[in-house]
N, C-alpha and C. Protein backbone atom coordinates (compact mmCIF):
# COMPACT_ATOMS: atom_id res chain seq x y z
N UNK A 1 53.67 37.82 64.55
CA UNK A 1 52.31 37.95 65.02
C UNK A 1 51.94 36.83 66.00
N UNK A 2 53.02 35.73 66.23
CA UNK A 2 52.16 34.67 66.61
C UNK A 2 53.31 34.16 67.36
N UNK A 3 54.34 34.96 68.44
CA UNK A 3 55.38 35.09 68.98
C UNK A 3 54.53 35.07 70.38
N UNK A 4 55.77 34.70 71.21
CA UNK A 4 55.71 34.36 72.83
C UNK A 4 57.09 35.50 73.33
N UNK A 5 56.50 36.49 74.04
CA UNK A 5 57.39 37.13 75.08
C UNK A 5 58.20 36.27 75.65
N UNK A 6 59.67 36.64 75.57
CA UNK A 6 60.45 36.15 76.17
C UNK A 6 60.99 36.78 77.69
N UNK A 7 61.64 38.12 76.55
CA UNK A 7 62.55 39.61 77.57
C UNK A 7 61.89 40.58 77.27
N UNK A 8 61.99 41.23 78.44
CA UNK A 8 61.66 43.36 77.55
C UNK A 8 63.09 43.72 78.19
N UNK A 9 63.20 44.73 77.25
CA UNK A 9 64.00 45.24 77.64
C UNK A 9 63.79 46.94 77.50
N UNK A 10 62.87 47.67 78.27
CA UNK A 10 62.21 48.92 78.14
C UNK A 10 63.58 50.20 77.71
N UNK A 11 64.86 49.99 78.92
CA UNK A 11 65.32 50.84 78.76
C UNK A 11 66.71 50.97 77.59
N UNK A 12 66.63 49.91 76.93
CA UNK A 12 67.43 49.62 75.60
C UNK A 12 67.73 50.79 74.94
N UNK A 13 68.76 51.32 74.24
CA UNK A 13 69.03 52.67 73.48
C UNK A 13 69.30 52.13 71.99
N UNK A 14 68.65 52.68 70.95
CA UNK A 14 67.94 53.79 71.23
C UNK A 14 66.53 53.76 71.72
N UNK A 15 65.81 52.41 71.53
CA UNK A 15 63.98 51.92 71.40
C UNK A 15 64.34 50.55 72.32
N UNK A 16 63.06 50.85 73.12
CA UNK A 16 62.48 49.58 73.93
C UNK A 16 62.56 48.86 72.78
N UNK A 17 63.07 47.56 73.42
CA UNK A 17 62.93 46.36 72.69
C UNK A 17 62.59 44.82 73.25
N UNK A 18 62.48 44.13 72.14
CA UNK A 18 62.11 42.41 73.28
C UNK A 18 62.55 41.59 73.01
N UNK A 19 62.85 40.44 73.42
CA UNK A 19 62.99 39.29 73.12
C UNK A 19 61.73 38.03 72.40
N UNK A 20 61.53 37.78 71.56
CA UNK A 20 60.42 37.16 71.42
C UNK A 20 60.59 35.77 70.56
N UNK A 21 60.23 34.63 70.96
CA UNK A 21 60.00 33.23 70.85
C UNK A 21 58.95 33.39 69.56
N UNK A 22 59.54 32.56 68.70
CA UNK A 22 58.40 32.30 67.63
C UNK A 22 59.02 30.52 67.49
N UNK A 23 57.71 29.55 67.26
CA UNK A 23 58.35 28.68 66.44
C UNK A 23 57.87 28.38 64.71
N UNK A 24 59.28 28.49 64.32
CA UNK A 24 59.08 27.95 62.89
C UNK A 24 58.40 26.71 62.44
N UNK A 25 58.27 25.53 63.27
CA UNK A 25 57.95 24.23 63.41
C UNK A 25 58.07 23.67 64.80
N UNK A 26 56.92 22.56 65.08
CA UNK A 26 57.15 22.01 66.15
C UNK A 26 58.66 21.84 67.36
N UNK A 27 59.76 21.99 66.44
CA UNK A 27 60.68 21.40 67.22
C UNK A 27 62.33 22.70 66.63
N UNK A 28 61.57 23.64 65.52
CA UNK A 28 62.67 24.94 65.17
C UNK A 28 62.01 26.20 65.53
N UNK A 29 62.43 26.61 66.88
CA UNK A 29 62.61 27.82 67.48
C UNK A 29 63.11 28.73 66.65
N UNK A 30 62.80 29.64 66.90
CA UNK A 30 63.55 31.13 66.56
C UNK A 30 63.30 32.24 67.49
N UNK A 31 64.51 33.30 67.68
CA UNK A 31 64.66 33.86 68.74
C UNK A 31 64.57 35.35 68.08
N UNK A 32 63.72 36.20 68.17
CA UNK A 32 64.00 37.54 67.31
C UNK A 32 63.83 38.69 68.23
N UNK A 33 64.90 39.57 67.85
CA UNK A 33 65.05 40.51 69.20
C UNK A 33 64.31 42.23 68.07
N UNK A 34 63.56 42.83 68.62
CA UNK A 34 62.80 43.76 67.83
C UNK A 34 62.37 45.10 68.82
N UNK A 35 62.55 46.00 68.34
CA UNK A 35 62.12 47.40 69.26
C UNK A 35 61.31 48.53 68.35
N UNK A 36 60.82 49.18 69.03
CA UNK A 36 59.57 50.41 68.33
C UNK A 36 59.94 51.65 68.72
N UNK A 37 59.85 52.87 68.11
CA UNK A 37 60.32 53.77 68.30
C UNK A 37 58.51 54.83 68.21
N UNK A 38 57.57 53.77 68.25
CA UNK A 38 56.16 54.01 68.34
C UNK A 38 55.73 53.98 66.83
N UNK A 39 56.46 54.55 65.74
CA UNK A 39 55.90 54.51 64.30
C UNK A 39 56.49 53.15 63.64
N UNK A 40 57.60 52.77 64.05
CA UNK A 40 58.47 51.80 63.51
C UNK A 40 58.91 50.51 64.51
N UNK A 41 58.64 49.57 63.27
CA UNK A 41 59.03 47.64 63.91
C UNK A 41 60.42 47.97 63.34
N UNK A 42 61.55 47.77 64.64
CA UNK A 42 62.89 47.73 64.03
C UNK A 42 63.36 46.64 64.12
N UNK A 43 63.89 45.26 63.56
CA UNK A 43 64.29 44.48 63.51
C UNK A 43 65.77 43.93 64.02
N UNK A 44 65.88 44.07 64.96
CA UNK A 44 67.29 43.47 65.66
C UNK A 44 68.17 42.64 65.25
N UNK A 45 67.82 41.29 65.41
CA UNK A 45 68.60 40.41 65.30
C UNK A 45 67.70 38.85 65.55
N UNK A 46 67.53 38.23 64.63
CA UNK A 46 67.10 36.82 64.48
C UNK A 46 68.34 35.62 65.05
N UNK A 47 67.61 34.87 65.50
CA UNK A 47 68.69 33.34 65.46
C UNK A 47 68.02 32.42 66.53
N UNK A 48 68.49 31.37 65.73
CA UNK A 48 68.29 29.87 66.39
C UNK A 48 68.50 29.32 67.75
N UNK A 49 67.92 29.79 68.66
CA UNK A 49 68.81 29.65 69.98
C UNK A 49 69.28 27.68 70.05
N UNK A 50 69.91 27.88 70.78
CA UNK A 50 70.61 26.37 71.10
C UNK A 50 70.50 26.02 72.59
N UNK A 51 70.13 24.78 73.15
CA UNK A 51 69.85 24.33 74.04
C UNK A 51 71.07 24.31 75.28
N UNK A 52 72.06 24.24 74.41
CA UNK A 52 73.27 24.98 75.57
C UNK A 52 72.79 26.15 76.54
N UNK A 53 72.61 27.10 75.69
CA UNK A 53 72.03 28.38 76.66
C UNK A 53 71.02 28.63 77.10
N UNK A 54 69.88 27.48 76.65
CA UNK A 54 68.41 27.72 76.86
C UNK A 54 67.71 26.33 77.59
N UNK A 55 66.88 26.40 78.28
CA UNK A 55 65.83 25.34 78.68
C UNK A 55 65.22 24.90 77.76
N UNK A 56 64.92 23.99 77.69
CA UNK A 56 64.02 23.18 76.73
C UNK A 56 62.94 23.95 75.95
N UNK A 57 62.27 25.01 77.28
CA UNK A 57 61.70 25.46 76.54
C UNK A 57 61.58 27.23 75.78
N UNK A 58 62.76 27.11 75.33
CA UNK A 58 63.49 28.15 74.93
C UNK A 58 63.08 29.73 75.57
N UNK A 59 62.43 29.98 76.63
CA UNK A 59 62.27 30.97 77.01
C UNK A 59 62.77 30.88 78.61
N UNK A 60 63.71 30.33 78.70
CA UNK A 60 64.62 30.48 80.13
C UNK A 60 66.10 30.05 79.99
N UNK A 61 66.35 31.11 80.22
CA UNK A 61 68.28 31.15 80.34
C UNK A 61 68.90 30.35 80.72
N UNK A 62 69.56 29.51 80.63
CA UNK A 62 70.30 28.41 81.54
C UNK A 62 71.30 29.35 82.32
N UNK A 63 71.61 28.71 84.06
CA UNK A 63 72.46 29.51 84.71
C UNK A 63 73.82 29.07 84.05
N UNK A 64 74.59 30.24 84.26
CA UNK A 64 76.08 30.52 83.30
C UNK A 64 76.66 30.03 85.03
N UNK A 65 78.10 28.95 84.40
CA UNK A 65 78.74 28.47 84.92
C UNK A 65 79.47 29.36 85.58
């Protein structure tokens, strides 16, 4: 409920889905990927992103080498 847009990803199969920023605490991110099929919150995939792949402020990709 209290998440920051990260990604959309509209044309995802089977349901649009997003990327969305929540933090657990000041300084523990969490990254939860979730799509709707209009009746249903489908739950993707949760995790901790890591600063390797992310900007500081966890909603920008670092460029891949």
């Amino acid at each position: 409920m209290n998440g920051d847009l990260v990604e959309e990803y509209p044309n995802a199969y089977p349901y649009p889905c997003a990327l969305i920023l929540y933090l657990v605490t000041e300084t523990k991110p969490l990254h939860v990927v979730a799509g709707t099929d209009g009746d249903y919150l489908w739950l993707i995939t949760a995790y901790y992103p890591t600063i390797n792949k992310w900007e500081e402020n966890y909603k920008t990709r670092k460029a891949v080498d």
